[in-house]
Each structure stands twice: as C-alpha cells, then as structure tokens.
C-alpha atoms as a PDB file:
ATOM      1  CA  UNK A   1      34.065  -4.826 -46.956  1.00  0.00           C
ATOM      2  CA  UNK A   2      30.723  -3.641 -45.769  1.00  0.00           C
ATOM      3  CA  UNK A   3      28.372  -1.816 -48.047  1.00  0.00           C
ATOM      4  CA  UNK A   4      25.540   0.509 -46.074  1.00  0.00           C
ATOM      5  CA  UNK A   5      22.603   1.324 -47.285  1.00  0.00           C
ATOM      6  CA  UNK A   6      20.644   4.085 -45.912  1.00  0.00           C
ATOM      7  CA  UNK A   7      16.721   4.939 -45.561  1.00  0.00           C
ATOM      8  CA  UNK A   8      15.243   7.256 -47.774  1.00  0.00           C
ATOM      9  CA  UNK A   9      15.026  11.104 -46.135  1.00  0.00           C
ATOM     10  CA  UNK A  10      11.407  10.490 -45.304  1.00  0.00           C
ATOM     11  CA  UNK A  11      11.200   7.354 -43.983  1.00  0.00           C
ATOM     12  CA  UNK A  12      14.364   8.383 -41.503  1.00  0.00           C
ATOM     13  CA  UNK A  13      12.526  11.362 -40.507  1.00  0.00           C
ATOM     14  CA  UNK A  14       9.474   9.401 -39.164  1.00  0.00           C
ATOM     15  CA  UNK A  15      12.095   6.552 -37.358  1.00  0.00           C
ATOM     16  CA  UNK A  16      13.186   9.619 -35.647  1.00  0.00           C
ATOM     17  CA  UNK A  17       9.803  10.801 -34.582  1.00  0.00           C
ATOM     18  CA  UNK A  18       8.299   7.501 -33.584  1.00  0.00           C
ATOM     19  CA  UNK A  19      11.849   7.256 -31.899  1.00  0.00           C
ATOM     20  CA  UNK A  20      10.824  10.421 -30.040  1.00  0.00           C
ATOM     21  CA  UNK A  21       7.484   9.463 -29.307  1.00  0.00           C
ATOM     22  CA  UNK A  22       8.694   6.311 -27.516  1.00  0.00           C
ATOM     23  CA  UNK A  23      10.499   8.297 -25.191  1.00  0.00           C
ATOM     24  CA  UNK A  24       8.217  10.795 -24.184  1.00  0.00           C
ATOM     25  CA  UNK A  25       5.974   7.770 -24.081  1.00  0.00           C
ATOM     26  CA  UNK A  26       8.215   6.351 -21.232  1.00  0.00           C
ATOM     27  CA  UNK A  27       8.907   9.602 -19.655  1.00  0.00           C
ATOM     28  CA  UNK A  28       8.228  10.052 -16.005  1.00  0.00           C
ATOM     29  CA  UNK A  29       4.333  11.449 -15.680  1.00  0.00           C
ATOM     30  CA  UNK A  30       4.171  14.121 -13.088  1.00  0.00           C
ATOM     31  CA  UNK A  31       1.013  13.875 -10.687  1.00  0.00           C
ATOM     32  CA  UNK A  32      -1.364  16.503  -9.299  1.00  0.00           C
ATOM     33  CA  UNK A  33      -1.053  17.279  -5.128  1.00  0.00           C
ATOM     34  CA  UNK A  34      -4.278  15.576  -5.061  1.00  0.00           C
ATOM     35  CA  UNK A  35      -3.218  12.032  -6.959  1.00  0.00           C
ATOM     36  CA  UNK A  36      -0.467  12.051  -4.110  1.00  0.00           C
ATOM     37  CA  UNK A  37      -2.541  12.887  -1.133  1.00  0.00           C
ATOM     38  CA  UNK A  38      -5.178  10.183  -2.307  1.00  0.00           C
ATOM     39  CA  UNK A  39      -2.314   7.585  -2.767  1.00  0.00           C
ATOM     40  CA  UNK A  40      -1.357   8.573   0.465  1.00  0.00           C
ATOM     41  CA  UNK A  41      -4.446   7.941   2.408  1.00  0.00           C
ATOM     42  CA  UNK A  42      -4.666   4.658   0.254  1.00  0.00           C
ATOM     43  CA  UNK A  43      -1.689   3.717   1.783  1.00  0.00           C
ATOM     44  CA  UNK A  44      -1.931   4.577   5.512  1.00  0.00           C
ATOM     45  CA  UNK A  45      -5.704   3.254   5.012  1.00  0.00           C
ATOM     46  CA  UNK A  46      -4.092  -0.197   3.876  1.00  0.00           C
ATOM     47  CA  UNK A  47      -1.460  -0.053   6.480  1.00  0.00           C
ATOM     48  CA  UNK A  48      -4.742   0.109   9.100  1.00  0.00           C
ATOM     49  CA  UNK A  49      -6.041  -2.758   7.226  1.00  0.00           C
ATOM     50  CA  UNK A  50      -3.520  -5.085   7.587  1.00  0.00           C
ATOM     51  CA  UNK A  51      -2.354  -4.045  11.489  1.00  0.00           C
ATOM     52  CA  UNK A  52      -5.710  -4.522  12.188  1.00  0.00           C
ATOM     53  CA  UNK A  53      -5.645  -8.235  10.110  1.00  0.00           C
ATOM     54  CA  UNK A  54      -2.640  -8.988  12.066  1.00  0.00           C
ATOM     55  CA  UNK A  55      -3.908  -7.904  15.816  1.00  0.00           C
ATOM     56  CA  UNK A  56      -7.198 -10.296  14.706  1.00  0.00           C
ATOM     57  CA  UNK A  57      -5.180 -13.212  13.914  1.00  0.00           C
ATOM     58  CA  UNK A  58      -2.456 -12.932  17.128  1.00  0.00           C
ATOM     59  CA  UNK A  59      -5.396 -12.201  19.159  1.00  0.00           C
ATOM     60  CA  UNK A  60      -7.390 -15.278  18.137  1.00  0.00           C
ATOM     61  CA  UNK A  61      -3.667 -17.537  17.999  1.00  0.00           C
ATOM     62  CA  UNK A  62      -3.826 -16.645  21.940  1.00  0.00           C
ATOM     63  CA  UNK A  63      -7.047 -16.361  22.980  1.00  0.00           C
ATOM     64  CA  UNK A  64      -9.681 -17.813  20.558  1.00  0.00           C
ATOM     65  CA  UNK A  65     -11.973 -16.840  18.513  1.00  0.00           C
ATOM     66  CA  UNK A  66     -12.983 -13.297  18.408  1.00  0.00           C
ATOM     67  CA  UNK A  67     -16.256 -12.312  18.634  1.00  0.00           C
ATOM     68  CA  UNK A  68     -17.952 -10.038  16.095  1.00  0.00           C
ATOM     69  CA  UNK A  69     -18.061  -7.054  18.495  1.00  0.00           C
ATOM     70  CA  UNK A  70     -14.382  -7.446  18.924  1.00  0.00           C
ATOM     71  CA  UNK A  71     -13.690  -7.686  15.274  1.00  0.00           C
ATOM     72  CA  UNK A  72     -15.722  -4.823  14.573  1.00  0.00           C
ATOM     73  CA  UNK A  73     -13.699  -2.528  17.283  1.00  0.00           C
ATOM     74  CA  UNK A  74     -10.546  -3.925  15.825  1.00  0.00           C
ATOM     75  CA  UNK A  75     -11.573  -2.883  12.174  1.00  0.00           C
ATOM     76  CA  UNK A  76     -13.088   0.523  13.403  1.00  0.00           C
ATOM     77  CA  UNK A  77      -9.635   0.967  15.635  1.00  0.00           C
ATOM     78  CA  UNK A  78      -7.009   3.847  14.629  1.00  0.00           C
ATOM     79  CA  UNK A  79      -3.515   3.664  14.149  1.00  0.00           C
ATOM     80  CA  UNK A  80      -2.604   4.492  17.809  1.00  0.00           C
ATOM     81  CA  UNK A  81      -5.323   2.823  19.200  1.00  0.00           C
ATOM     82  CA  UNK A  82      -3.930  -0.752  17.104  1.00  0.00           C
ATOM     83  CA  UNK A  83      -0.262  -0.207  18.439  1.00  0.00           C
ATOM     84  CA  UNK A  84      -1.494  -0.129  21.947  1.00  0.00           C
ATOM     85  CA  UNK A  85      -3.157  -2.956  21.580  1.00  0.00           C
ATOM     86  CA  UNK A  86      -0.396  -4.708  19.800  1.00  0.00           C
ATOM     87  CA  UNK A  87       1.771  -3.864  23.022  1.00  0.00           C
ATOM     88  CA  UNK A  88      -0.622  -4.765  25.626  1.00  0.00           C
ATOM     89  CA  UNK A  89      -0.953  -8.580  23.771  1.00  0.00           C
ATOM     90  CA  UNK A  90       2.802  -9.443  24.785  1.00  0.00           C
ATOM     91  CA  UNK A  91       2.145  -9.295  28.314  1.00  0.00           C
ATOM     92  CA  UNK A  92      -2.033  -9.945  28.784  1.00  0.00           C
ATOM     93  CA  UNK A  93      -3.567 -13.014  30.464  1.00  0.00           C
ATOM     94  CA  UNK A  94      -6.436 -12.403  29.133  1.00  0.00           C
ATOM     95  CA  UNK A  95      -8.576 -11.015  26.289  1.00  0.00           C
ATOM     96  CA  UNK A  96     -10.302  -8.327  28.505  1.00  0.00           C
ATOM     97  CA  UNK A  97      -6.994  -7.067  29.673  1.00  0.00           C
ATOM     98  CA  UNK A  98      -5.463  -6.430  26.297  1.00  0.00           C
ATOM     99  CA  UNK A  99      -8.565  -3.936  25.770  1.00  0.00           C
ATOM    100  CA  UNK A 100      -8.308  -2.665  29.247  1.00  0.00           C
ATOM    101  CA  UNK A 101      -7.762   1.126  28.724  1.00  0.00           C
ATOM    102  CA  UNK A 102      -7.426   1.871  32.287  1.00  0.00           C
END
C-alpha cells in the first residue's frame, strides 16, 4: 500500500506559479509588423547573397576566374537581373555573352 504525502499549502502554491511561469515562459512571443518586415528583407537580402555566390562559382567552373569588375556587378546584381544570368549560362560560349543584354 502506498502512503502520499503532500506539500505544505504554501509551498504547492508557488510549484503552481513557477509551473505557470514556465509556460508563459515558453509561450509563443508575438512580433511587431516591423520585426517581420526586417526579417523579411534579411531573408530575400540573403537569398541575393547566395544566388549571387552561386552564379560566381558556375561562372568561374566554366569560364575562369572572374575579374573584380565582374564580381562586383554580380554582388551589386538584383534578383531578376541574377536569374537572367543564371539562364543565359546554360547555353553561352562565352563569358561576354552570358552578360550580353541585347
């Protein structure tokens, strides 16, 4: 047979508030319209970053290295601007005509 024993009242009532203090610890935290615009430019600004990382590497896999001017066009590119690129690589002979915009 088991025999209980039980808290005292007041040291029960504080289990239950550092019980409830836990949880609202762990609750979800609600963010302002700003905090999720700014992580959203983070994120489209790191999504630049890295098609722009890629483009440099494919581009110097095929053609060599890049020069600076090149890499600084790449980095200073936008979204659009990288995905044409990106296209125009698959079927280019050469450097020149994967920057081609005519």
């Amino acid at each position: 047979m088991f025999t209980y024993t039980y808290l005292p009242e007041n040291l029960e009532r504080q289990l239950w508030r550092d019980i409830q203090a836990l949880k609202g610890a762990q609750a979800m935290r609600y963010i302002t319209s700003v905090e999720r615009i700014g992580r959203r430019i983070g994120w489209e600004e790191g999504k630049q970053e890295g098609e722009a990382a890629l483009l440099v590497m494919l581009l110097s896999q095929r053609f060599g290295p890049l020069s600076e001017d090149t890499r600084a066009r790449l980095e200073q590119a936008d979204a659009a601007q990288l995905e044409r690129w990106a296209r125009r690589l698959l079927d280019a002979a050469t450097l020149a005509e994967v920057f081609d915009e005519h």
